[in-house]
Protein backbone atom coordinates (compact mmCIF):
# COMPACT_ATOMS: atom_id res chain seq x y z
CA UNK A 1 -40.22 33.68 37.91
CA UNK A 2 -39.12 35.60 34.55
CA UNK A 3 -36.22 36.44 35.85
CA UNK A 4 -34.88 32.65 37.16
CA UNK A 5 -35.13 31.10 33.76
CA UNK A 6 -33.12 34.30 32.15
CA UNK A 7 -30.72 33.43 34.96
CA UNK A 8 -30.92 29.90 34.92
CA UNK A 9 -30.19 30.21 31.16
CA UNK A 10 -27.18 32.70 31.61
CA UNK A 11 -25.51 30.31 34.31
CA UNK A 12 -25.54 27.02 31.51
CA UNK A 13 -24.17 29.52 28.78
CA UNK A 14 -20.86 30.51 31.22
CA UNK A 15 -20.68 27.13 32.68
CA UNK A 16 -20.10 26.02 29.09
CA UNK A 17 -17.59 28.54 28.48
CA UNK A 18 -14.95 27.02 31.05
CA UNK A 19 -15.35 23.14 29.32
CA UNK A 20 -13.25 22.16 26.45
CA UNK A 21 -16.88 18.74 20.19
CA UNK A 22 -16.41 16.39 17.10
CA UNK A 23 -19.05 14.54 15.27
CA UNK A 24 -21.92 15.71 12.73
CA UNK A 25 -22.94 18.97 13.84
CA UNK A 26 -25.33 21.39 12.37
CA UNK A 27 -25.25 25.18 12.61
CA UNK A 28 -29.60 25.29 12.33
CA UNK A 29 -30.15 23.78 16.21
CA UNK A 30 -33.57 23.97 15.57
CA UNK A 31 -33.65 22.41 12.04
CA UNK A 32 -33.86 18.28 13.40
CA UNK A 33 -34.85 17.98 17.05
CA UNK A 34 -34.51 14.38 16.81
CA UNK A 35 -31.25 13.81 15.59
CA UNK A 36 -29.84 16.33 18.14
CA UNK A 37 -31.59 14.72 21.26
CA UNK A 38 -33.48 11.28 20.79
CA UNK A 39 -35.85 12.49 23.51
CA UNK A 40 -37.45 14.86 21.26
CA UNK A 41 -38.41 12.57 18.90
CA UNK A 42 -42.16 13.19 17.65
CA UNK A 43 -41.99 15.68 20.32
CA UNK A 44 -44.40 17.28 17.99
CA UNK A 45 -48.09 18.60 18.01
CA UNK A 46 -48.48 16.57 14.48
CA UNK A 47 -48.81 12.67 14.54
CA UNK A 48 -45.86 12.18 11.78
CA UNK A 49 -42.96 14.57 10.62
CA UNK A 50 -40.11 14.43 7.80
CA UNK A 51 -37.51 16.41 7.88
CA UNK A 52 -33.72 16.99 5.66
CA UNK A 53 -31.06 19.00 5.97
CA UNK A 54 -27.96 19.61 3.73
CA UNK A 55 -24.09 21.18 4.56
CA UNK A 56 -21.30 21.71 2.36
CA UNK A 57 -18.39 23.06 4.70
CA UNK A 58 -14.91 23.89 3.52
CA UNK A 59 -15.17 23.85 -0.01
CA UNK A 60 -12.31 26.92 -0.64
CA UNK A 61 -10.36 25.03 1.99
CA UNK A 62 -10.81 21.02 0.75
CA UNK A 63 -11.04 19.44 -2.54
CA UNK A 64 -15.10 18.67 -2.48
CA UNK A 65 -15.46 19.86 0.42
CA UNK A 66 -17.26 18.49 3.78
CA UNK A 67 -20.75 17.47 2.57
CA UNK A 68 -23.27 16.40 5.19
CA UNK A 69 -26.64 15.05 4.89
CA UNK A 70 -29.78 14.06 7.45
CA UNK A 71 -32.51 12.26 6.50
CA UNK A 72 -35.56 11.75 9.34
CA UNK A 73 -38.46 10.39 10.07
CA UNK A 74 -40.71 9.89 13.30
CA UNK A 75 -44.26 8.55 14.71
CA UNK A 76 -46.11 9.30 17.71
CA UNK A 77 -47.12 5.98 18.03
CA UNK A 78 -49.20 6.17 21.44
CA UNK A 79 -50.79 9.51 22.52
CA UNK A 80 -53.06 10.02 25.39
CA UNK A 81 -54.76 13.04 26.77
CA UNK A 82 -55.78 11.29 29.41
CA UNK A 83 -52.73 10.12 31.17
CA UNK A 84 -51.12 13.06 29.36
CA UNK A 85 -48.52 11.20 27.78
CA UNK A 86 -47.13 9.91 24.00
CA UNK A 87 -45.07 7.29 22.59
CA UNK A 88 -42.62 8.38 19.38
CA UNK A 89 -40.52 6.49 17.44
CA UNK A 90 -37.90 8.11 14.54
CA UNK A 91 -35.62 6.77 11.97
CA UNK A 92 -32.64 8.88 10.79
CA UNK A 93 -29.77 8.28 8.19
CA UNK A 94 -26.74 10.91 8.04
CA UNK A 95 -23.94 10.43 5.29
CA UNK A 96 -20.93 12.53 6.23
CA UNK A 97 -18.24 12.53 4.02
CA UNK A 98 -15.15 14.55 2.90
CA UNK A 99 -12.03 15.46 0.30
CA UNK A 100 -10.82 13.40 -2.49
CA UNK A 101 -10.53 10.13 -0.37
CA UNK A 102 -14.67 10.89 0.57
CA UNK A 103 -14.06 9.98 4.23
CA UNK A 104 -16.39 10.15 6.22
CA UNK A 105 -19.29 8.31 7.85
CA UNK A 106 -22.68 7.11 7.38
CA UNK A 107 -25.11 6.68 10.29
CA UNK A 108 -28.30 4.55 10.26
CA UNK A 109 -30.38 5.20 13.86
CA UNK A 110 -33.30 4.41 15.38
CA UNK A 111 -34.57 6.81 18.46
CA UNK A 112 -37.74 5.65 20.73
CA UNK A 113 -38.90 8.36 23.02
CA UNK A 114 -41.04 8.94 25.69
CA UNK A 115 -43.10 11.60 26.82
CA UNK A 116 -44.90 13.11 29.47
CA UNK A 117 -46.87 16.22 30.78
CA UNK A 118 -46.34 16.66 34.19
CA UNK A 119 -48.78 19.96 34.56
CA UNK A 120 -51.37 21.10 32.18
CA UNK A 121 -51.88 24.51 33.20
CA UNK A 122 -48.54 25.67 32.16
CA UNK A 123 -47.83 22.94 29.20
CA UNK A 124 -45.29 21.32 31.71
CA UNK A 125 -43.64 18.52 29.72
CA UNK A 126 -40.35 16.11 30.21
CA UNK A 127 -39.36 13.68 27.75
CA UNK A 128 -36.66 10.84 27.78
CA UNK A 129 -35.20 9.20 24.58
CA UNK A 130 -33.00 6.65 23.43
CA UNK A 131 -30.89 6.00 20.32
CA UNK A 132 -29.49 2.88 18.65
CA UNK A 133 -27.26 3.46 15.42
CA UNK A 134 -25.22 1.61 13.33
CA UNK A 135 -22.32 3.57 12.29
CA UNK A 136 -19.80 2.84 8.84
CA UNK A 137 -16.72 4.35 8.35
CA UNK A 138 -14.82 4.16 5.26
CA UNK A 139 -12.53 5.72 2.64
CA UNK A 140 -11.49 5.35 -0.77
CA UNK A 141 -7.87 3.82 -0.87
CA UNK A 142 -7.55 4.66 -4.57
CA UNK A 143 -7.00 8.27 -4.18
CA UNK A 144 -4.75 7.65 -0.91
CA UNK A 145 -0.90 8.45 -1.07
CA UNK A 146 0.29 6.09 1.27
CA UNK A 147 0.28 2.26 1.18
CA UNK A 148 0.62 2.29 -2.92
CA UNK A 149 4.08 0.40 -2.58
CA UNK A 150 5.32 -2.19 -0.10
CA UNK A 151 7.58 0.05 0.71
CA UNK A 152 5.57 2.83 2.06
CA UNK A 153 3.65 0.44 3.90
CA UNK A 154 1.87 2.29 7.21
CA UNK A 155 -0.31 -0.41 8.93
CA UNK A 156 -3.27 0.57 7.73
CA UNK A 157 -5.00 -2.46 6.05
CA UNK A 158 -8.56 -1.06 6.77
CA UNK A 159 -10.41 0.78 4.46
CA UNK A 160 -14.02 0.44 6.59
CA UNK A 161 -15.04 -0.37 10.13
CA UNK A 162 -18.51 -0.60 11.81
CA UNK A 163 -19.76 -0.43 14.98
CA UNK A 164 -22.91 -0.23 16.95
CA UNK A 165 -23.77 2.61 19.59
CA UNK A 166 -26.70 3.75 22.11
CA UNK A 167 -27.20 7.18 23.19
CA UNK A 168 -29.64 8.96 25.94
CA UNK A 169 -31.02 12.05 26.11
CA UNK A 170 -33.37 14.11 28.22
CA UNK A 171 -35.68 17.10 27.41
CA UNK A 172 -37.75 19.53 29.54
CA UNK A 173 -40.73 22.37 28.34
CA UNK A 174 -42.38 24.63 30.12
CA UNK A 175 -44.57 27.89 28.91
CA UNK A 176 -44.38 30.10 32.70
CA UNK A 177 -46.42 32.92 31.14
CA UNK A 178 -48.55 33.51 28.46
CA UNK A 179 -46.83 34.24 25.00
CA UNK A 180 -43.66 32.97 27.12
CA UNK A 181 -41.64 29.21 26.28
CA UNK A 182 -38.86 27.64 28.00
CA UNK A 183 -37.19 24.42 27.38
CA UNK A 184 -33.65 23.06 28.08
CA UNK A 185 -32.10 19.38 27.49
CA UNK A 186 -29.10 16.93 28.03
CA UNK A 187 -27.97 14.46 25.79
CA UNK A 188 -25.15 12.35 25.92
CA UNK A 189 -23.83 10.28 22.48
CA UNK A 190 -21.19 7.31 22.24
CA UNK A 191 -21.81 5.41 25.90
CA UNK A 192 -20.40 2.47 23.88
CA UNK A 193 -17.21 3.84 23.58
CA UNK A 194 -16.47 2.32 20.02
CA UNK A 195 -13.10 1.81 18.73
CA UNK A 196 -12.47 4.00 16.17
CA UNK A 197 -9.34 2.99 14.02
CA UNK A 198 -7.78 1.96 10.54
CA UNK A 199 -4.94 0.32 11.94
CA UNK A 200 -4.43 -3.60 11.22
CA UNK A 201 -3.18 -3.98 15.18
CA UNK A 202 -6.37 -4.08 17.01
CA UNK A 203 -4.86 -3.32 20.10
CA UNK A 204 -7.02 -0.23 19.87
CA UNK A 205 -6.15 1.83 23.46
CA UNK A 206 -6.94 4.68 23.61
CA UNK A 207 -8.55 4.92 19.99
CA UNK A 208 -12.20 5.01 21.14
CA UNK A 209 -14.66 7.42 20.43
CA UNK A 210 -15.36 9.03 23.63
CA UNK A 211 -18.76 10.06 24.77
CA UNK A 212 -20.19 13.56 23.65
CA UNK A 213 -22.19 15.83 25.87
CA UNK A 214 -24.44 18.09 24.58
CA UNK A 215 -27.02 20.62 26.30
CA UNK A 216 -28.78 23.61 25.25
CA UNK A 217 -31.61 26.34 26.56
CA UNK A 218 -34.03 28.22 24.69
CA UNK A 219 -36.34 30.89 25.70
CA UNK A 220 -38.66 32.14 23.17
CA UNK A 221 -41.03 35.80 24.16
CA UNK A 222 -43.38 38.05 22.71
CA UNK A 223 -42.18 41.44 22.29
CA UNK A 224 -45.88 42.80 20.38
CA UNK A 225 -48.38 41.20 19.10
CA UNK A 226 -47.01 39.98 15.66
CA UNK A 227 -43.48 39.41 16.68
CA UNK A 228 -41.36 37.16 19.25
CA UNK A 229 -37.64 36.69 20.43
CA UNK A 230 -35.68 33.64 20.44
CA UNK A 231 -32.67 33.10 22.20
CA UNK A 232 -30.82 30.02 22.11
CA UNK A 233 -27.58 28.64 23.74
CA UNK A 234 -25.86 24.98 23.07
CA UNK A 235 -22.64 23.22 24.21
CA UNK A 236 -21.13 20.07 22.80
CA UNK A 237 -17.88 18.82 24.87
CA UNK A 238 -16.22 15.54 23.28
CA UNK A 239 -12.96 14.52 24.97
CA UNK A 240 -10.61 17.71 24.58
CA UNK A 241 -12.78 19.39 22.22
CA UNK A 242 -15.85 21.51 22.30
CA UNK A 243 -18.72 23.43 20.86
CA UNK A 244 -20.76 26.73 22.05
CA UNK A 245 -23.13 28.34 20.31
CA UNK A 246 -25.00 30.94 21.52
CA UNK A 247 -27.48 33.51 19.80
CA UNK A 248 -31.08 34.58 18.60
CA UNK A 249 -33.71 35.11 16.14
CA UNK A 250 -36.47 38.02 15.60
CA UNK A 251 -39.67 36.28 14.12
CA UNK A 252 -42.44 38.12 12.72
CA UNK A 253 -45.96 36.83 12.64
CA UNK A 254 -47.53 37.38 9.17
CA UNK A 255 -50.48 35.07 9.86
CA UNK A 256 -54.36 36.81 8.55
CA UNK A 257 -56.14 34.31 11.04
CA UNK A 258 -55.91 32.95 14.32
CA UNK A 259 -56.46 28.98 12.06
CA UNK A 260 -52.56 29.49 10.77
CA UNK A 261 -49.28 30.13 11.74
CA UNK A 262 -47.21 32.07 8.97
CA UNK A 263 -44.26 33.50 10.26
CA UNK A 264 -40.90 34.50 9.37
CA UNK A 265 -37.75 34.90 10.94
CA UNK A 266 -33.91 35.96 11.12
CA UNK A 267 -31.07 35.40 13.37
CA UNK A 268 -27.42 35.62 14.60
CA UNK A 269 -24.95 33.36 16.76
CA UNK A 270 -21.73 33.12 17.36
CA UNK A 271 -20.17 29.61 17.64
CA UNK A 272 -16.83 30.20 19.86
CA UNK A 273 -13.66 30.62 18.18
CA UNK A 274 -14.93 29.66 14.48
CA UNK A 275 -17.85 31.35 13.03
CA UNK A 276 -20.49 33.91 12.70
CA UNK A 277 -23.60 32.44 11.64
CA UNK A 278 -26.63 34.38 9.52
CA UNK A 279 -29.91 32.35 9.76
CA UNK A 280 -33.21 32.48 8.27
CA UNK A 281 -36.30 30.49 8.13
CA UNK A 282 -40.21 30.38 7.00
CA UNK A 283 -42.76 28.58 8.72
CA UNK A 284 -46.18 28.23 7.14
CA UNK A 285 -48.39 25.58 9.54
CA UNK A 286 -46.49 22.78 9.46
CA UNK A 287 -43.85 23.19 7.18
CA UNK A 288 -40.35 24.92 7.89
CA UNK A 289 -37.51 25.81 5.92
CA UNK A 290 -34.32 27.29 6.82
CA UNK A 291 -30.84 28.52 5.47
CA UNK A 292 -27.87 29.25 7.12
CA UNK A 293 -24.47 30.37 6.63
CA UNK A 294 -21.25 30.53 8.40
CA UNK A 295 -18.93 32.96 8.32
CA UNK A 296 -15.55 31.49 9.31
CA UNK A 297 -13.32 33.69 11.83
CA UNK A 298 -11.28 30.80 12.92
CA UNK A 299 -7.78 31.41 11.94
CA UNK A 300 -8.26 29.10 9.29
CA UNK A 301 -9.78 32.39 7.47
CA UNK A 302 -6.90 33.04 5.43
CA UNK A 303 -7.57 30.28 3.19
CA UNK A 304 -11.39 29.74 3.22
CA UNK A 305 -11.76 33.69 2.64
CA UNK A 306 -13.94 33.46 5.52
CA UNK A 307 -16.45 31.12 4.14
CA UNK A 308 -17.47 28.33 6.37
CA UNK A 309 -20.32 26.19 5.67
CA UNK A 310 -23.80 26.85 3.85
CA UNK A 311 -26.87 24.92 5.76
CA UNK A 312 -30.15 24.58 4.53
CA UNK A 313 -33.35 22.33 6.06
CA UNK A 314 -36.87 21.36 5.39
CA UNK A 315 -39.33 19.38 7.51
CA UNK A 316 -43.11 18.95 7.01
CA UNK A 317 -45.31 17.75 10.15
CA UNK A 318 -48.64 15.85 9.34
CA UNK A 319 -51.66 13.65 11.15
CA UNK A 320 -53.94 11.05 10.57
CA UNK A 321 -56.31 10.68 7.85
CA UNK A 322 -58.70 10.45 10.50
CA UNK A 323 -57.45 13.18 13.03
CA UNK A 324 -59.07 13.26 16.28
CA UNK A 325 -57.78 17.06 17.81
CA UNK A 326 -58.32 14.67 21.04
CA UNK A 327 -55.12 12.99 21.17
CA UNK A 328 -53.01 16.26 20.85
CA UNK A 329 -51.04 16.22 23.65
CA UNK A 330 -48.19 18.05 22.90
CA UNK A 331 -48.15 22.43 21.95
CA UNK A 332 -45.00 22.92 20.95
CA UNK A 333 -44.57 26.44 20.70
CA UNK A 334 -44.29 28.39 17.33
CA UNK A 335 -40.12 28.73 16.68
């Protein structure tokens, strides 16, 4: 059975390989469940969880740089251990701007999810989500170099647009062994297909923001009794463009009791033909932080010196004032 799921997770990593991703992206694929699948949201063994994350990308490459930022929130609103189910709800803001005209967008969602174990002697779970954002674009024409004089006039009148979206995404757990996790998921972004232009024509075409796919596989395993393996693989495939990362992380368990999880860990991936990236992260309960930094091999290396992008995130999990261990339907396992 150990040996499907490596397999299974080797034939997603070179299926990826042969597809030709835009958006927000984040080199920590572990650092906001939520905002990188709606159907994890408060896919969490805690009732409530916060969570931020900060990149500044390019900055020996563009004045200011790329500077993202994530801001989230979820519930689980509903949990029973009865029908073995839960309820979650999130809210997430992302500002994502760059250079001197700070272009760039900023993102308010909402993600309801839905979860539900579909065998309790191996922690069998499957979750579906949904997301519903409201997305700004904009830019500061004062910096700009075009459109100053009649003359130079381009069409573009805009300096903002909006637009509303939905997104879907589906998520699957499973622990086949003990000391053993697996879990893989889908996702797909944009099924509105927003236009996505500046121009005064509205005759918009082809300028639509085409739907992004995104899927990933992680299997975490012991290798002693205070330390684990993580290995990870993602894809992200928007129109002609595309993302895979693939990697893994060595975590060592520093806990003194069997009441807390203390651990510590550091990893390496490769995201195809533009960076190396060195992670790190602490977990102590139910708070994590991370840092991460890219090393840029892209041939854009001549003029960012190699440096990409440094990442860093935080998120704290909490319950009820008046917990009931009960309701805890969902072990997620220790990453």
């Amino acid at each position: 059975m150990n040996k499907t799921y490596v397999v299974n997770l080797l034939i997603i990593t070179f299926f990826a390989l042969s597809l030709q991703g835009q958006d927000v992206h984040f080199s920590s694929i572990n650092a906001n469940d939520m905002y990188l699948n709606p159907a994890k949201t408060a896919f969490t063994n805690t009732d409530f969880k916060v969570a931020t994350a900060y990149r500044n990308q390019w900055q020996t490459v563009s004045t200011n740089g790329y500077n993202t930022t994530l801001l989230t929130g979820e519930a689980r609103l509903l949990s029973s251990k009865k029908y073995r189910h839960s309820l979650g709800i999130g809210l997430g803001f992302v500002s994502d701007v760059a250079g001197t005209l700070n272009f760039g967008q900023r993102q308010i969602f909402v993600n309801l999810s839905y979860n539900k174990q579909i065998e309790k002697r191996n922690n069998h779970f499957i979750s579906i989500g949904v997301q519903l954002s409201n997305n700004y674009w904009s830019y500061d024409p004062t910096n700009a170099d075009f459109g100053q004089q009649q003359s130079d006039w381009e069409g573009i009148l805009l300096s903002n647009l909006s637009y509303n979206d939905v997104s879907l995404g589906l998520h699957w757990q499973i622990e086949p062994a003990d000391f053993q996790a697996v879990s893989a998921g889908v996702a797909v972004f944009h099924l509105t297909q927003p236009g996505l232009t500046f121009m005064d024509e509205l005759n918009i075409g082809d300028l639509r923001l085409k739907p992004r796919y995104y899927g990933y596989a992680n299997y975490l395993f012991s290798t002693s009794e205070v330390s684990k393996v993580q290995l990870s693989a993602s894809t992200s495939v928007q129109n002609d463009n595309y993302e895979i990362l693939l990697g893994g992380e060595y975590i060592i368990d520093l806990s003194n009791t069997i009441f807390d999880q203390n651990n510590i860990g550091a990893g390496v991936y490769y995201r195809s033909n533009d960076a190396i990236i060195l992670a790190l992260k602490y977990q102590y309960n139910n708070i994590n932080v991370g840092l991460a930094y890219d090393v840029n091999i892209s041939g854009l290396s001549q003029v960012s010196n190699t440096y990409g992008g440094l990442e860093i995130y935080l998120s704290y999990g909490f319950n009820r004032f008046s917990y009931n261990k009960k309701i805890r339907t969902i072990p997620c396992p220790t990453f």
